[in-house]
PDB file of N, CA and C in Angstrom:
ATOM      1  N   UNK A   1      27.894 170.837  49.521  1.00  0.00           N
ATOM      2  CA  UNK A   1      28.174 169.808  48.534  1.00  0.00           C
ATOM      3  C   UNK A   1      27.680 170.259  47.167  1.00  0.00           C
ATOM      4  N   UNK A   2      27.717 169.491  46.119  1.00  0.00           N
ATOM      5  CA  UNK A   2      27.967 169.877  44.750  1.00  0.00           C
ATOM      6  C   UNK A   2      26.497 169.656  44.533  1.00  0.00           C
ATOM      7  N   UNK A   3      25.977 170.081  43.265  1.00  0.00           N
ATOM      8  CA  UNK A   3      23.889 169.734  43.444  1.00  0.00           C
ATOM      9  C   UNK A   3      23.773 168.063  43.154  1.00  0.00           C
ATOM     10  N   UNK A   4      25.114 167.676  41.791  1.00  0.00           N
ATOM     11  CA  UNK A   4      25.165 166.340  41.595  1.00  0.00           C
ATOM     12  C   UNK A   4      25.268 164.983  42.734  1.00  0.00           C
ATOM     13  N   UNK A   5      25.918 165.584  43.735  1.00  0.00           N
ATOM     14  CA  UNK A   5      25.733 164.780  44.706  1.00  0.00           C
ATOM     15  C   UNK A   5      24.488 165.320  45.689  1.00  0.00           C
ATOM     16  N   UNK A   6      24.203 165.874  46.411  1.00  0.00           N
ATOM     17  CA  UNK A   6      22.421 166.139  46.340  1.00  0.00           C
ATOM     18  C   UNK A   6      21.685 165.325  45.738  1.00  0.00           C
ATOM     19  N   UNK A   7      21.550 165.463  44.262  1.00  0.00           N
ATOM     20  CA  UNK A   7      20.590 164.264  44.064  1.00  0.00           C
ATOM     21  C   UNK A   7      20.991 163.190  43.749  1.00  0.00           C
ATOM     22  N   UNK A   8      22.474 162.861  43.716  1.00  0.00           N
ATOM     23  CA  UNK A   8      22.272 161.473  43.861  1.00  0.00           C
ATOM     24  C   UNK A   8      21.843 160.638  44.995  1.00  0.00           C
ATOM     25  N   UNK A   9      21.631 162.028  46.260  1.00  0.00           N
ATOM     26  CA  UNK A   9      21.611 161.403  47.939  1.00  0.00           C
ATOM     27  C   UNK A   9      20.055 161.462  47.252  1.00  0.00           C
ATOM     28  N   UNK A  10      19.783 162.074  46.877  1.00  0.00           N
ATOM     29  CA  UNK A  10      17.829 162.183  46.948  1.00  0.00           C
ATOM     30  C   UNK A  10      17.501 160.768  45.973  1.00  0.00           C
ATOM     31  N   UNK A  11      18.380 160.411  45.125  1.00  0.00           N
ATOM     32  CA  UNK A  11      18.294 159.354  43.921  1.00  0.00           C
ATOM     33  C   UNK A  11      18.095 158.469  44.639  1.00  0.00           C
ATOM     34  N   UNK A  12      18.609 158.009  45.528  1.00  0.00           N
ATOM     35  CA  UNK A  12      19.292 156.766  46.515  1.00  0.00           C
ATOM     36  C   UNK A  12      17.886 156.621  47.706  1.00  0.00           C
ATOM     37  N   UNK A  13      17.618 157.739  48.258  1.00  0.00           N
ATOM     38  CA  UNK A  13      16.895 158.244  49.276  1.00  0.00           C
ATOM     39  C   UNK A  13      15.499 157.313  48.299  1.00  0.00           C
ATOM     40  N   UNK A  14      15.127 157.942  47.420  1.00  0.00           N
ATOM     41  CA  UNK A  14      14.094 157.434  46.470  1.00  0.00           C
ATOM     42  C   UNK A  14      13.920 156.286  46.224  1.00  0.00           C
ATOM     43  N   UNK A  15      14.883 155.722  45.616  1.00  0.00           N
ATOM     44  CA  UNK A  15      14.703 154.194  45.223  1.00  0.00           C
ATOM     45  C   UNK A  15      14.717 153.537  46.829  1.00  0.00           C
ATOM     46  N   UNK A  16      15.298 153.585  47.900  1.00  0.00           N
ATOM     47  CA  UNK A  16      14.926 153.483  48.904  1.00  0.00           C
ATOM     48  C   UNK A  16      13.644 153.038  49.469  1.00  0.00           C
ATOM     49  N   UNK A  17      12.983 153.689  49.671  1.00  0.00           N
ATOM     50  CA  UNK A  17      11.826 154.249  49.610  1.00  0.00           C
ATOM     51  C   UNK A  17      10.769 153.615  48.819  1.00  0.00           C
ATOM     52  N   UNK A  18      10.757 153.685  47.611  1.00  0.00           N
ATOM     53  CA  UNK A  18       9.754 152.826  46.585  1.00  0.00           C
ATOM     54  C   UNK A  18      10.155 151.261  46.710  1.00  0.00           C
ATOM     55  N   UNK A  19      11.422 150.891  47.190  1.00  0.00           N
ATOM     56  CA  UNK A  19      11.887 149.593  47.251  1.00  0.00           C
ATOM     57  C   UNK A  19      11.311 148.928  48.678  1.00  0.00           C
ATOM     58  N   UNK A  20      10.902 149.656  49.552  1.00  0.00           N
ATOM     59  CA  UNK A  20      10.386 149.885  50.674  1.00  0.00           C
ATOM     60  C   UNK A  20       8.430 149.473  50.612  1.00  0.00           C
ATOM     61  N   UNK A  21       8.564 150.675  49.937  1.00  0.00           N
ATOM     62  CA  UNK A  21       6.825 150.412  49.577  1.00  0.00           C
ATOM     63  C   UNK A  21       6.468 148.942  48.982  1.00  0.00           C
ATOM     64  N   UNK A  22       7.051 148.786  47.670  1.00  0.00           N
ATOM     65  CA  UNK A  22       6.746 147.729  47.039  1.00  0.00           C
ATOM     66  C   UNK A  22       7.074 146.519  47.554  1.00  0.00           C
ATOM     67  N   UNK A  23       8.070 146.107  48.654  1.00  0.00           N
ATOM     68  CA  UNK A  23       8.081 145.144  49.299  1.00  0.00           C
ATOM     69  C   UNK A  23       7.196 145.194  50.454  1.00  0.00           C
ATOM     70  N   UNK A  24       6.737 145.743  50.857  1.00  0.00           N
ATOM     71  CA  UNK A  24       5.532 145.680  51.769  1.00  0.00           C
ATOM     72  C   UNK A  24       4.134 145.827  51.086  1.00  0.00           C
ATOM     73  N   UNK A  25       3.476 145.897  49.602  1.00  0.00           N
ATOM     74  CA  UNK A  25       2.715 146.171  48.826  1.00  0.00           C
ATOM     75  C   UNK A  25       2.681 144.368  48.390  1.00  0.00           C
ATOM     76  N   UNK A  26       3.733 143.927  48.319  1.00  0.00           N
ATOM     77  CA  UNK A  26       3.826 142.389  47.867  1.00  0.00           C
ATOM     78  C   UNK A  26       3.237 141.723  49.218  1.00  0.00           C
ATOM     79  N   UNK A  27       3.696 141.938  50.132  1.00  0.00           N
ATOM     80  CA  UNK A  27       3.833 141.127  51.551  1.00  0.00           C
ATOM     81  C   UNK A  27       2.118 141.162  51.847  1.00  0.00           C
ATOM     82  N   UNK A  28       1.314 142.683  51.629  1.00  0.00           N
ATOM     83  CA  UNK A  28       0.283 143.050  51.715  1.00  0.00           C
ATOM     84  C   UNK A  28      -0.827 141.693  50.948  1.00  0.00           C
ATOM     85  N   UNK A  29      -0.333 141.864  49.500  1.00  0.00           N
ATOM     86  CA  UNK A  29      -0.711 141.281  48.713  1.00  0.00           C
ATOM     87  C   UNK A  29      -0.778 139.897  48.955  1.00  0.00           C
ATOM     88  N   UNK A  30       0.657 138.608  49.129  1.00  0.00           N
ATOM     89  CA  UNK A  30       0.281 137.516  49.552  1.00  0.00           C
ATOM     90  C   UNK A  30      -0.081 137.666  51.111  1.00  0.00           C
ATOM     91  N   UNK A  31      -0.313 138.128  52.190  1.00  0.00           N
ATOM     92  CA  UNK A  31      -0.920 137.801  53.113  1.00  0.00           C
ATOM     93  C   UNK A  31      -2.580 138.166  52.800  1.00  0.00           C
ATOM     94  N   UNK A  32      -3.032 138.810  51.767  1.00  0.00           N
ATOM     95  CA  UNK A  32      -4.350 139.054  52.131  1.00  0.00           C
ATOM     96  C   UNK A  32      -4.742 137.629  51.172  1.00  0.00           C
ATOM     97  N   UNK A  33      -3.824 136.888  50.232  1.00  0.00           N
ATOM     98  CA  UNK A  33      -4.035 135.894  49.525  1.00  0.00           C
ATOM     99  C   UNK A  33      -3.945 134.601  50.272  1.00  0.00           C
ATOM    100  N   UNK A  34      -3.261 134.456  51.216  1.00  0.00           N
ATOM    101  CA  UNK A  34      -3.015 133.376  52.120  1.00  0.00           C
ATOM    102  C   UNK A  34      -4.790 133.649  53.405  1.00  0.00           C
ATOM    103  N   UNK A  35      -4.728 135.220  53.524  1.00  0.00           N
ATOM    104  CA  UNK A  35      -6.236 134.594  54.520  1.00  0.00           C
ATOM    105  C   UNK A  35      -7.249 134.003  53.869  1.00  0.00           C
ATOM    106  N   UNK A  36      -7.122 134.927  52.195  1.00  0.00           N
ATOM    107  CA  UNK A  36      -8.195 134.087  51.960  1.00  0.00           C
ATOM    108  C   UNK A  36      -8.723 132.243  51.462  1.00  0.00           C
ATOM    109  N   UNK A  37      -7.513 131.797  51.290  1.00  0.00           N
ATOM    110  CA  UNK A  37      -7.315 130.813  50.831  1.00  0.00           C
ATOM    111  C   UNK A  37      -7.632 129.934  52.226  1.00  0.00           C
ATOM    112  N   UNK A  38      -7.183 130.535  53.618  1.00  0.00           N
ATOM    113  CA  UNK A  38      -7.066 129.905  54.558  1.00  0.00           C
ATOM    114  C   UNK A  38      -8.892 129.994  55.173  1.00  0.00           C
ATOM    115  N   UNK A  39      -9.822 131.121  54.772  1.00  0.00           N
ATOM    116  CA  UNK A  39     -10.890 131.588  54.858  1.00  0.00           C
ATOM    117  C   UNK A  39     -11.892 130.261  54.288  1.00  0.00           C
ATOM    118  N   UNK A  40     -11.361 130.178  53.170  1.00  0.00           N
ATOM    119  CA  UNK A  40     -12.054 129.125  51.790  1.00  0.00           C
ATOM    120  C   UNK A  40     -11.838 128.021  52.626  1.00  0.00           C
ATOM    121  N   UNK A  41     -10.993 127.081  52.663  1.00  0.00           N
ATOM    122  CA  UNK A  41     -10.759 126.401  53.796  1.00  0.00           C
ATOM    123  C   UNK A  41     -11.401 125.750  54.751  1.00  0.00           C
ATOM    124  N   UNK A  42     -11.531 127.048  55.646  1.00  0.00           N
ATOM    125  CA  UNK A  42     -12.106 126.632  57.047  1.00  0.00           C
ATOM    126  C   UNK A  42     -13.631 126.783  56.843  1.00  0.00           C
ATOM    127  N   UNK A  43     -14.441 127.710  55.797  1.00  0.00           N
ATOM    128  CA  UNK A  43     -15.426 127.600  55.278  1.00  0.00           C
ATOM    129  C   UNK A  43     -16.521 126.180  54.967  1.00  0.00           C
ATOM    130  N   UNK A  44     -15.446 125.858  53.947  1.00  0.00           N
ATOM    131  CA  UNK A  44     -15.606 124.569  53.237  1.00  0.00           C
ATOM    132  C   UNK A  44     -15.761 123.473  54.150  1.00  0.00           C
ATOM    133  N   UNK A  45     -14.529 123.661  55.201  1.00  0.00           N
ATOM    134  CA  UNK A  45     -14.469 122.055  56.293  1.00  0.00           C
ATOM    135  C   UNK A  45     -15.813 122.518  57.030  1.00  0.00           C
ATOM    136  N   UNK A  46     -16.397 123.900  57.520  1.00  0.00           N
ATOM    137  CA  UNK A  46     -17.199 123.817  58.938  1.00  0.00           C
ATOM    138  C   UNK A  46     -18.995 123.566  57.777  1.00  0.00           C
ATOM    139  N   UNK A  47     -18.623 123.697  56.516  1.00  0.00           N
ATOM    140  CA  UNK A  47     -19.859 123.918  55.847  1.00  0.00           C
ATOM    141  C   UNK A  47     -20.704 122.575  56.093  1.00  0.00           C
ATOM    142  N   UNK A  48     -20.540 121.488  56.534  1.00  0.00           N
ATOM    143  CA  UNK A  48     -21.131 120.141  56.726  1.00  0.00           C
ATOM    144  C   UNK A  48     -21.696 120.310  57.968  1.00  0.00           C
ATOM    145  N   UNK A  49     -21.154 121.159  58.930  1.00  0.00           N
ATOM    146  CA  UNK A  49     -21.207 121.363  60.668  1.00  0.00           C
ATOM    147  C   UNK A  49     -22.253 122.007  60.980  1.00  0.00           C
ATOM    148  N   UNK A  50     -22.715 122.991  59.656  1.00  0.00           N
ATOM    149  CA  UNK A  50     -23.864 124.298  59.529  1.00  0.00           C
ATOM    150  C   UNK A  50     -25.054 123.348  59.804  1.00  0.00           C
ATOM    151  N   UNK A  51     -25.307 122.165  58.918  1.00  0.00           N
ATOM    152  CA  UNK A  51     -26.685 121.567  59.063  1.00  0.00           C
ATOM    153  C   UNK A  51     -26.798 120.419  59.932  1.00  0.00           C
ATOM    154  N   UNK A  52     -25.805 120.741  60.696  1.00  0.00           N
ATOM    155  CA  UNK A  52     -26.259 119.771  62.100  1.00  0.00           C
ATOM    156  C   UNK A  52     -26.380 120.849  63.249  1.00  0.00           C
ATOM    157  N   UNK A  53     -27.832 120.595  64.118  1.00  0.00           N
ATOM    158  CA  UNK A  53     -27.347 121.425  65.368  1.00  0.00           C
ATOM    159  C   UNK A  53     -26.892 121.064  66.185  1.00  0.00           C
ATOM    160  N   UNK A  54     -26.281 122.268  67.008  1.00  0.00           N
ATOM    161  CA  UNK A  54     -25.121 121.978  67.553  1.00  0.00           C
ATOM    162  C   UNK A  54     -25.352 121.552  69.260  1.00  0.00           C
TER     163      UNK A  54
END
């Protein structure tokens, strides 16, 4: 094949790829934002539970 098509397969291959990363870099991102929110949370509700024994 011609080199222009070559890299347009490598062009394609690429954006691929980074489109790949960065949607799993987001997903990364709100799930580590959702534990912690969900962390804060369950924190907060058991924090009354701490000074009673159990």
């Amino acid at each position: 094949m011609k080199p222009l098509v070559w890299l347009g397969f490598a062009l394609v291959v690429a954006w691929a790829v980074l489109w790949l990363g960065i949607k799993m870099a987001v997903f990364a991102v709100h799930a580590l934002l959702l534990i912690g929110v969900v962390l804060i949370g369950w924190g907060l509700l058991h924090r009354g539970h701490a000074d009673s024994p159990s």
